[in-house]
PDB file of N, CA and C in Angstrom:
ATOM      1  N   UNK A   1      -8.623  -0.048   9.833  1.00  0.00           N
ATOM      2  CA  UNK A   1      -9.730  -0.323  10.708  1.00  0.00           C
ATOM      3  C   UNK A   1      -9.621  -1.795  11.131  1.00  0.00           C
ATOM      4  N   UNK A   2      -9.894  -2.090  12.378  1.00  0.00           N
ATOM      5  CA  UNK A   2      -9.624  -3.284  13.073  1.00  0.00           C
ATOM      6  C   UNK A   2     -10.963  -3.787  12.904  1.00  0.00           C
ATOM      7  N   UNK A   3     -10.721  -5.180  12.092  1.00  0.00           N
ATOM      8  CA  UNK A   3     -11.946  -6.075  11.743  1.00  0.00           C
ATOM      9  C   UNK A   3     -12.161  -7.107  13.304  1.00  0.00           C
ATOM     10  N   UNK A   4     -11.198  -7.726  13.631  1.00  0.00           N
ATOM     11  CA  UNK A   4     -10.537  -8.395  14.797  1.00  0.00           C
ATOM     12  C   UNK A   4      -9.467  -8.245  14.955  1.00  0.00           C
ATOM     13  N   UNK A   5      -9.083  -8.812  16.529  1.00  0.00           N
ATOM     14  CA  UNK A   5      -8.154  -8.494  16.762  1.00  0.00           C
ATOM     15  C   UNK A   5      -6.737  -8.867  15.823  1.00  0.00           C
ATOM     16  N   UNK A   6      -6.810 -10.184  14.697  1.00  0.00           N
ATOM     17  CA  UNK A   6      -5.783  -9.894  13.637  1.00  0.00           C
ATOM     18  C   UNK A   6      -5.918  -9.365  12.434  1.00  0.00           C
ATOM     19  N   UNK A   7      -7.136  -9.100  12.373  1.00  0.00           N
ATOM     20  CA  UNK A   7      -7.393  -8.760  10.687  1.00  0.00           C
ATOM     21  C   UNK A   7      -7.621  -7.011  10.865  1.00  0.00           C
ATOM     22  N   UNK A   8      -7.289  -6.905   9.906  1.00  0.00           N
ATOM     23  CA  UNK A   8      -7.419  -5.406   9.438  1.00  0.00           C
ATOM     24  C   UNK A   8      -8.025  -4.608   8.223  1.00  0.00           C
ATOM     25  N   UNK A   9      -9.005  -4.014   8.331  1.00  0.00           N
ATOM     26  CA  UNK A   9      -9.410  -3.167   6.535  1.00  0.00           C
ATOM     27  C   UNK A   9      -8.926  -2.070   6.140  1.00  0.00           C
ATOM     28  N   UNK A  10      -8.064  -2.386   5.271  1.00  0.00           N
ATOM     29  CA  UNK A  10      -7.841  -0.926   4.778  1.00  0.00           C
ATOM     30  C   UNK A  10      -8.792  -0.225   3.419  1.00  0.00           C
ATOM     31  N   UNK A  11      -8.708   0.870   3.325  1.00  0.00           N
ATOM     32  CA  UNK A  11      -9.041   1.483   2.107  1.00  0.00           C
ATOM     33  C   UNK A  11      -8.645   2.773   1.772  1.00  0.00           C
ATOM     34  N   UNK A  12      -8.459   3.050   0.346  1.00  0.00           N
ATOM     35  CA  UNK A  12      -8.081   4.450  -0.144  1.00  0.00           C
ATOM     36  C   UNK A  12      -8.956   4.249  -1.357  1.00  0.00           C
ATOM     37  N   UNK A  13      -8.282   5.553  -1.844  1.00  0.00           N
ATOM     38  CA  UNK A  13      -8.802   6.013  -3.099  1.00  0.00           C
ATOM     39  C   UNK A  13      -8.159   7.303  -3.753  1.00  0.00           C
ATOM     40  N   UNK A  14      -7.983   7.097  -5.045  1.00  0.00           N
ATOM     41  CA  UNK A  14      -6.744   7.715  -5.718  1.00  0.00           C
ATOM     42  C   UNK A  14      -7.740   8.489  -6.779  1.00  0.00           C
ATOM     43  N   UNK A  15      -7.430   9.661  -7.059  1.00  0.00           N
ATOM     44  CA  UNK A  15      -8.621  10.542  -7.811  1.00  0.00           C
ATOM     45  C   UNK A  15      -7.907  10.245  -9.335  1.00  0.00           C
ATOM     46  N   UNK A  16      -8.699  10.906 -10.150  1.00  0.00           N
ATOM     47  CA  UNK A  16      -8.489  10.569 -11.492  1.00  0.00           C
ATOM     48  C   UNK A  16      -7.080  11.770 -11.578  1.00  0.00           C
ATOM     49  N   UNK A  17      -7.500  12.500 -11.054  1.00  0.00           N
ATOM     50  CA  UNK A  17      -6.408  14.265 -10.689  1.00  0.00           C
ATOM     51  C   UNK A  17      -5.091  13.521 -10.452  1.00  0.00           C
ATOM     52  N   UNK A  18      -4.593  12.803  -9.431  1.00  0.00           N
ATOM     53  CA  UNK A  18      -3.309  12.102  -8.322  1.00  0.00           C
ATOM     54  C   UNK A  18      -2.916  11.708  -9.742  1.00  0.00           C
ATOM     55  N   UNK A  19      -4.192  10.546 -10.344  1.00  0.00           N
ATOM     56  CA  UNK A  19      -3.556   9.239 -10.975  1.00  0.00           C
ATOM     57  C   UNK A  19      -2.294   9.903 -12.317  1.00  0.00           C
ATOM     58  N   UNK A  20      -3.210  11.275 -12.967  1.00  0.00           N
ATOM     59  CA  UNK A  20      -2.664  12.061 -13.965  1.00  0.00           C
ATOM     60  C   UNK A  20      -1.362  13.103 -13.286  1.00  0.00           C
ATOM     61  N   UNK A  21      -1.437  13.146 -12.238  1.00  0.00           N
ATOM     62  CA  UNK A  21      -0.456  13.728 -11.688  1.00  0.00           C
ATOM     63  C   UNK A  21       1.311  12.636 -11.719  1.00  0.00           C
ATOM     64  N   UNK A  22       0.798  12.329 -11.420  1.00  0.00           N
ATOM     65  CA  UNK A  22       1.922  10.691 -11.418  1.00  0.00           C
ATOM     66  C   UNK A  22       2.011  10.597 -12.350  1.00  0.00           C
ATOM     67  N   UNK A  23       1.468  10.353 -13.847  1.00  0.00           N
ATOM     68  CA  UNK A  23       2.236  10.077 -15.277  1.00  0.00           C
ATOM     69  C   UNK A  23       2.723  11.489 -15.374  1.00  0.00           C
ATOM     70  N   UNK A  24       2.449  12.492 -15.180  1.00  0.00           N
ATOM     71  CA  UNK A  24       2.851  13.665 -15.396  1.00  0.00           C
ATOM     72  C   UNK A  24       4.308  13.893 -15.233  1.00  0.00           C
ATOM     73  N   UNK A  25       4.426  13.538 -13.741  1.00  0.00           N
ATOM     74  CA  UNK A  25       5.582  13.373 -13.409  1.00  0.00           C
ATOM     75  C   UNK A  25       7.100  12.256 -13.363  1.00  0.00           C
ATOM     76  N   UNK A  26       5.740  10.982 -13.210  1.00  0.00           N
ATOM     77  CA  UNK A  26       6.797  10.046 -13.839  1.00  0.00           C
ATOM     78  C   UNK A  26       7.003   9.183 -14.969  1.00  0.00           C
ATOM     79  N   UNK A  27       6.085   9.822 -15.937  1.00  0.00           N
ATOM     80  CA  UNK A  27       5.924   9.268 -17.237  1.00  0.00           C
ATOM     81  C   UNK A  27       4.757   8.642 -17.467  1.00  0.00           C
ATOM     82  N   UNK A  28       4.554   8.052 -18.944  1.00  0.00           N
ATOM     83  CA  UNK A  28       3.703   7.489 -19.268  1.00  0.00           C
ATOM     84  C   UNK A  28       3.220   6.244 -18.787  1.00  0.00           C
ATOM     85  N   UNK A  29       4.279   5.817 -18.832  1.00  0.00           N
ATOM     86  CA  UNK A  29       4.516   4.377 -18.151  1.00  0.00           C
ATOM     87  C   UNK A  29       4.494   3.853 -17.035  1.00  0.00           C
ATOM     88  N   UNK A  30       4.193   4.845 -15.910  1.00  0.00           N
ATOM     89  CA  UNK A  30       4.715   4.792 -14.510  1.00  0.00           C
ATOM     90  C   UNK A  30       3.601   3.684 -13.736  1.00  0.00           C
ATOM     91  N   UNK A  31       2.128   3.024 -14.281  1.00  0.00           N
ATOM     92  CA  UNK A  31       1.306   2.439 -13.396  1.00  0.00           C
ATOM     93  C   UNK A  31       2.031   1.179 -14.512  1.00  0.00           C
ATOM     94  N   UNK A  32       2.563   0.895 -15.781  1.00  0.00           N
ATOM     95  CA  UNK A  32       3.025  -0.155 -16.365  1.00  0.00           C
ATOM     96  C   UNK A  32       4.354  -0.653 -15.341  1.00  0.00           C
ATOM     97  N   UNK A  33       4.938   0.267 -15.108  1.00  0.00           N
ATOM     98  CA  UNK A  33       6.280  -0.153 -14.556  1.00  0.00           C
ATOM     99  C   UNK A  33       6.580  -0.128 -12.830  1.00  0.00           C
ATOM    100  N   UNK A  34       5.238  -0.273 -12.547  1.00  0.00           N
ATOM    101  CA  UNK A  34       5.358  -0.289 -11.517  1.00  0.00           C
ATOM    102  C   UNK A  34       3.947  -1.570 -10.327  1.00  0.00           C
ATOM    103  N   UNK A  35       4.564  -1.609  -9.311  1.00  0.00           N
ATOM    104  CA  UNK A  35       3.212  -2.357  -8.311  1.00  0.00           C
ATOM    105  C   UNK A  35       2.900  -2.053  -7.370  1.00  0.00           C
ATOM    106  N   UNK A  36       1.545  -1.927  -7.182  1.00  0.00           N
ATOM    107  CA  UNK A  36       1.098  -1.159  -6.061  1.00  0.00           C
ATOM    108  C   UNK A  36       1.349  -2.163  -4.750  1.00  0.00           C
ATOM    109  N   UNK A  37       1.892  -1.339  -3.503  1.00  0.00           N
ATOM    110  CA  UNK A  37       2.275  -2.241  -2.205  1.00  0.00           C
ATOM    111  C   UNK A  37       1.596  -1.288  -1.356  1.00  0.00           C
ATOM    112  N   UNK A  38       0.898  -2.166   0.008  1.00  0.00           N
ATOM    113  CA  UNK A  38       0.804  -1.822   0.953  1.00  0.00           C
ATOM    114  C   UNK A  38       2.159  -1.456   1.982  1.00  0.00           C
ATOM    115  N   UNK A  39       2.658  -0.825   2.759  1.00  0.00           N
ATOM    116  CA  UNK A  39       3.731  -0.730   3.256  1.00  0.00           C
ATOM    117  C   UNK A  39       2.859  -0.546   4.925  1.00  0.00           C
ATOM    118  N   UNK A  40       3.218  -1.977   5.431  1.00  0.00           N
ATOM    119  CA  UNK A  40       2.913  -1.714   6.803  1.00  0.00           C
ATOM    120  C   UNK A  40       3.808  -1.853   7.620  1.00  0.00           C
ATOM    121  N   UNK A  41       3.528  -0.865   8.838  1.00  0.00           N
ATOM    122  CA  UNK A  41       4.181  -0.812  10.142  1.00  0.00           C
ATOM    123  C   UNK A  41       3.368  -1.041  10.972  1.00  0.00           C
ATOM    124  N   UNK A  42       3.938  -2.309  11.761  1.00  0.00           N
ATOM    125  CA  UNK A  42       3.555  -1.844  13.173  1.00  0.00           C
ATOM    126  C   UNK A  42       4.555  -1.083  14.345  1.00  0.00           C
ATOM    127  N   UNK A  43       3.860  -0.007  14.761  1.00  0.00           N
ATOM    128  CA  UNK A  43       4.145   1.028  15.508  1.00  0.00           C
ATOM    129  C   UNK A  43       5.117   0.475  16.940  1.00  0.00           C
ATOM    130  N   UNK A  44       3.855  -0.451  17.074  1.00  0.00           N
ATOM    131  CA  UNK A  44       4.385  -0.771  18.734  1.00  0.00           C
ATOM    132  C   UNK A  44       5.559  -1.789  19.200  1.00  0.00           C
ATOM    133  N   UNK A  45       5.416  -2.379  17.709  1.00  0.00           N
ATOM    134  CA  UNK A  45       6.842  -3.535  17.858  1.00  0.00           C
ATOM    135  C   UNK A  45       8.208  -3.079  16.989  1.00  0.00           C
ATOM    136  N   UNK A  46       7.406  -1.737  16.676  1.00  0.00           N
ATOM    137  CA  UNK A  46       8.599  -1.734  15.725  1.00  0.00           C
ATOM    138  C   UNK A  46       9.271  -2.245  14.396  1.00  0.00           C
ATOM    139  N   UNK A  47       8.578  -3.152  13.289  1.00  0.00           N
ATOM    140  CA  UNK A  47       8.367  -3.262  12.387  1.00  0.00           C
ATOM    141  C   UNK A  47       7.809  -3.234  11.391  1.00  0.00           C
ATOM    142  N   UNK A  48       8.422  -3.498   9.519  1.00  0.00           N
ATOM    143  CA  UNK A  48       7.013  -3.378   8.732  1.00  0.00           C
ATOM    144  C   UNK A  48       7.440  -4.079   8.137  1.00  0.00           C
ATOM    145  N   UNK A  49       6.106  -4.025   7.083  1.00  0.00           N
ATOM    146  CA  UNK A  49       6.826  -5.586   5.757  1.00  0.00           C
ATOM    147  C   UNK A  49       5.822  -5.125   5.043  1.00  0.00           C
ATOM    148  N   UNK A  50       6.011  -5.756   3.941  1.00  0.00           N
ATOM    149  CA  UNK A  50       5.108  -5.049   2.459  1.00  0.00           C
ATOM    150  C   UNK A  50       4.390  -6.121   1.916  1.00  0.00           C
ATOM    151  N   UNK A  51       2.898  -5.516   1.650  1.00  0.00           N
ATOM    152  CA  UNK A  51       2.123  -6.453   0.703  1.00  0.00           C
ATOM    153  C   UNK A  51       1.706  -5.615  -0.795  1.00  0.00           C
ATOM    154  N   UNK A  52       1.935  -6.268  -1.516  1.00  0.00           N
ATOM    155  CA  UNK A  52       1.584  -6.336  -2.678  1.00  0.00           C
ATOM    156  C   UNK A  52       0.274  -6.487  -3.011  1.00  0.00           C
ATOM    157  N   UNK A  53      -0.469  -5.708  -3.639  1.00  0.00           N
ATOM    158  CA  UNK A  53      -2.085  -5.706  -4.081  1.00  0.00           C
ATOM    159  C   UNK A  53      -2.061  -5.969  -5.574  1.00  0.00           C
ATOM    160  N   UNK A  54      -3.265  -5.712  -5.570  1.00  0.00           N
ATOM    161  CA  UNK A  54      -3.177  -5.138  -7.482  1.00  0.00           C
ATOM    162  C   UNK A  54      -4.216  -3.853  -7.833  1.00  0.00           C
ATOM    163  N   UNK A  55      -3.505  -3.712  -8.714  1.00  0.00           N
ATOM    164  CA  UNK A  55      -4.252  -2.120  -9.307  1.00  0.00           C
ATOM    165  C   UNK A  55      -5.924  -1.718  -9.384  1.00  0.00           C
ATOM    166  N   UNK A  56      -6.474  -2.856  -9.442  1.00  0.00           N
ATOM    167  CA  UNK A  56      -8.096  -3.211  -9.184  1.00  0.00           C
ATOM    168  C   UNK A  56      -8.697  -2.471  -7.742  1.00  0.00           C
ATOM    169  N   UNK A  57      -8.047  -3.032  -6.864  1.00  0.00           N
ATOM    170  CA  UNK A  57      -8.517  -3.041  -5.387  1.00  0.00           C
ATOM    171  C   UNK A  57      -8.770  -1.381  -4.759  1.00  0.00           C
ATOM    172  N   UNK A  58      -9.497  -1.023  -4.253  1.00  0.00           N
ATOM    173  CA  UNK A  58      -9.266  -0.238  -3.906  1.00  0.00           C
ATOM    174  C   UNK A  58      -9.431   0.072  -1.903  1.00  0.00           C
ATOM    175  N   UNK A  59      -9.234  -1.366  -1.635  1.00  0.00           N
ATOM    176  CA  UNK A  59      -9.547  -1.961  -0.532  1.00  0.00           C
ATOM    177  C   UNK A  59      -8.854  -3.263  -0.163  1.00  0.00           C
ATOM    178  N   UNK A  60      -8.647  -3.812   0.808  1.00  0.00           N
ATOM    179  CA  UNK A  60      -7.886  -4.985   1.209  1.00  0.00           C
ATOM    180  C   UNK A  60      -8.104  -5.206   2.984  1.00  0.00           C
ATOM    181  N   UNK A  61      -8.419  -6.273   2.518  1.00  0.00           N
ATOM    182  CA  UNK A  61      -8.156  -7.204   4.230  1.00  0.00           C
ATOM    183  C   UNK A  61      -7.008  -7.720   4.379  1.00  0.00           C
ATOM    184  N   UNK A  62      -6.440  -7.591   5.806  1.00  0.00           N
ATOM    185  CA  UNK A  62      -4.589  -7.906   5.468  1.00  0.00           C
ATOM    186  C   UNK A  62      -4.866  -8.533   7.063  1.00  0.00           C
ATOM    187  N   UNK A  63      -4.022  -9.901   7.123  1.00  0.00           N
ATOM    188  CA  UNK A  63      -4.036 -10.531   8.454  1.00  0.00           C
ATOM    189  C   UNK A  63      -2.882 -10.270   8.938  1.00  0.00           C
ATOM    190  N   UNK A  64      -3.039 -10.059  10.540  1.00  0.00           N
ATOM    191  CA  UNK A  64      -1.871  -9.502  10.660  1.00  0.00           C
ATOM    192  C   UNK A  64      -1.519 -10.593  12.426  1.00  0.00           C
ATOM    193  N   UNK A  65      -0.062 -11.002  12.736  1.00  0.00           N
ATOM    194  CA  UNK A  65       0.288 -12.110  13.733  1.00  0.00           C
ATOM    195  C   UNK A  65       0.199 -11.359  15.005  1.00  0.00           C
ATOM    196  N   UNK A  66       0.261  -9.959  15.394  1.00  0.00           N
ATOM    197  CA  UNK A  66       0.331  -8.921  16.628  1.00  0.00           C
ATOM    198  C   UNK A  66      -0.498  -8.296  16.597  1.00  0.00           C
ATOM    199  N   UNK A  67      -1.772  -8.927  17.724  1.00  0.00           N
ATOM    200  CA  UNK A  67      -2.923  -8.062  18.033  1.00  0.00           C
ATOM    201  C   UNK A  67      -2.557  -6.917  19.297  1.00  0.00           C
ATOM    202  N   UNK A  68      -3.180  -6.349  19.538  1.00  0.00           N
ATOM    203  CA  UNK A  68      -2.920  -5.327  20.508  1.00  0.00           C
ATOM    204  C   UNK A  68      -1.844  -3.883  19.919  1.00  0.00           C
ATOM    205  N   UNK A  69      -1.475  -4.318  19.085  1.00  0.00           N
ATOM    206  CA  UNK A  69      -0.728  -3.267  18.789  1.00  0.00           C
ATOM    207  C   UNK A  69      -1.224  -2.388  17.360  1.00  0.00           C
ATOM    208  N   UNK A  70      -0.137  -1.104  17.483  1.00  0.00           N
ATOM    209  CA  UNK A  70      -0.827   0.366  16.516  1.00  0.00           C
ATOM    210  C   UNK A  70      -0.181  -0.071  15.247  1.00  0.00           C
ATOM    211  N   UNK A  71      -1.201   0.017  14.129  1.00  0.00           N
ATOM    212  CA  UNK A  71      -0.524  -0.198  12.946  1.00  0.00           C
ATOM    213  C   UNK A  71      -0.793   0.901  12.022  1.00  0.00           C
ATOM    214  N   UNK A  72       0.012   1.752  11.259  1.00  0.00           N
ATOM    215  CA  UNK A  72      -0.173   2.583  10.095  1.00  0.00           C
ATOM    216  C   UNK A  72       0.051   1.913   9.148  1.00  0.00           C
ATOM    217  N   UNK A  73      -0.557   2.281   7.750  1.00  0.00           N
ATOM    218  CA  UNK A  73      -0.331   1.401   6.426  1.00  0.00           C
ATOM    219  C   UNK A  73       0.049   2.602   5.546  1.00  0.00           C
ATOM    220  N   UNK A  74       0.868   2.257   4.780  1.00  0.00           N
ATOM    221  CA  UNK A  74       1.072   3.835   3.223  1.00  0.00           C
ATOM    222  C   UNK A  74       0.389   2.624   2.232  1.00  0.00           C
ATOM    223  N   UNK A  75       0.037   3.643   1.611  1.00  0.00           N
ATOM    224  CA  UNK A  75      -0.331   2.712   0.052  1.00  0.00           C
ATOM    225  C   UNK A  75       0.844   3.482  -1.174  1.00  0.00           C
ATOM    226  N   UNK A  76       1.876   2.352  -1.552  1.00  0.00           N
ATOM    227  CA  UNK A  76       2.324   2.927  -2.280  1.00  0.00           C
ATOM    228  C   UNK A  76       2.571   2.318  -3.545  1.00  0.00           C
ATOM    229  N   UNK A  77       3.774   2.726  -4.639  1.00  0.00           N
ATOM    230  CA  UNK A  77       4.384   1.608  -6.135  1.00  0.00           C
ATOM    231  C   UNK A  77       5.988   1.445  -5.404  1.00  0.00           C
ATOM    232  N   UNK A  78       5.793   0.109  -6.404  1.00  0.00           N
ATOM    233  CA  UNK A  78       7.529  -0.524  -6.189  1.00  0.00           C
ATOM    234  C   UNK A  78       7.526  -0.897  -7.363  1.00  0.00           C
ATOM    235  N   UNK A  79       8.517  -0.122  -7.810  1.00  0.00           N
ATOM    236  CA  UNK A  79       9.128  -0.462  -9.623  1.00  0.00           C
ATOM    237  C   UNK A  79       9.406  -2.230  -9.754  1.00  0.00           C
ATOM    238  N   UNK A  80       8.807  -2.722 -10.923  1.00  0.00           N
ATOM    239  CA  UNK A  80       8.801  -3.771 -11.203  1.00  0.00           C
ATOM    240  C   UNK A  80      10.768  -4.154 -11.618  1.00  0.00           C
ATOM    241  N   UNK A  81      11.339  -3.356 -11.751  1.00  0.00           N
ATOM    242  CA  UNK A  81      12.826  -3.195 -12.317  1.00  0.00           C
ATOM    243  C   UNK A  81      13.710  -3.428 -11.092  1.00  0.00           C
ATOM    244  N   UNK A  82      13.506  -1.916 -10.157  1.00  0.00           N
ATOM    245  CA  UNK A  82      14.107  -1.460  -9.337  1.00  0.00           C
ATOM    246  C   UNK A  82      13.583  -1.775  -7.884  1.00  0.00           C
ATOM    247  N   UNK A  83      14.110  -1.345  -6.765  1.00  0.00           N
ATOM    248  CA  UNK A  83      13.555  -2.087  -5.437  1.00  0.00           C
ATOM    249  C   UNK A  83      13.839  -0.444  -4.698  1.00  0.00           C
ATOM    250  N   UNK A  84      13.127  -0.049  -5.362  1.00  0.00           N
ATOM    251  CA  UNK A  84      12.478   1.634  -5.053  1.00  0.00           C
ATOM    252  C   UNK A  84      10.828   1.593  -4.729  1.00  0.00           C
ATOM    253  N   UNK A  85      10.709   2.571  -3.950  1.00  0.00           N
ATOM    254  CA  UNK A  85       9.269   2.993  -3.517  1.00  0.00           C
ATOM    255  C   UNK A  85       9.160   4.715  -4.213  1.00  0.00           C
ATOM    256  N   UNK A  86       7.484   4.850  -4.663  1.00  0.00           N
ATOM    257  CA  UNK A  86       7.176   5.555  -4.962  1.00  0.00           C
ATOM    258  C   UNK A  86       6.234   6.769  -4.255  1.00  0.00           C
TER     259      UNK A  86
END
C-alpha cells in the first residue's frame, strides 16, 4: 500500500497452522536458521533487492527511490548459512 509516493506499507500474517507447517517440513530449527526478508520487485523498472526484517514485525514501512512505478513484495526466509530463499 502506497503511503507516498516513496514509501510503502506492507503487511502479512503467518497463522500458527503455516508457522507449524514449515518446522514440519523443514525442521525444528528452520525459524533458528533462518531470516525473514522482504523480496521486492519493482515491476516497471524491472528490478528487486531484499530487505531484511525481523521475526517480531508483522508489518513494515520500506522507502523506496522510484515513485510511479508497480511494486510486488514476497515475504520470505534466507538461511543464515546458505544464500537460499525459502
Amino acid at each position: 500500500m502506497a503511503q507516498t509516493p516513496k514509501k510503502l506499507f506492507i503487511y502479512w500474517d503467518i497463522s500458527d497452522l503455516d508457522r507449524k507447517n514449515y518446522i514440519n517440513k523443514f525442521g525444528e530449527n528452520f525459524f533458528n536458521n533462518t531470516v525473514p526478508v522482504l523480496l521486492v520487485h519493482n515491476n516497471t523498472l524491472d528490478y528487486s533487492f531484499e530487505v531484511e526484517i525481523n521475526d517480531f514485525a508483522n508489518c513494515w514501512y520500506l522507502d523506496v527511490t522510484d515513485s510511479k512505478c508497480e511494486y510486488s513484495i514476497e515475504l520470505g526466509r534466507r538461511s543464515k548459512v546458505q544464500n537460499y530463499y525459502i
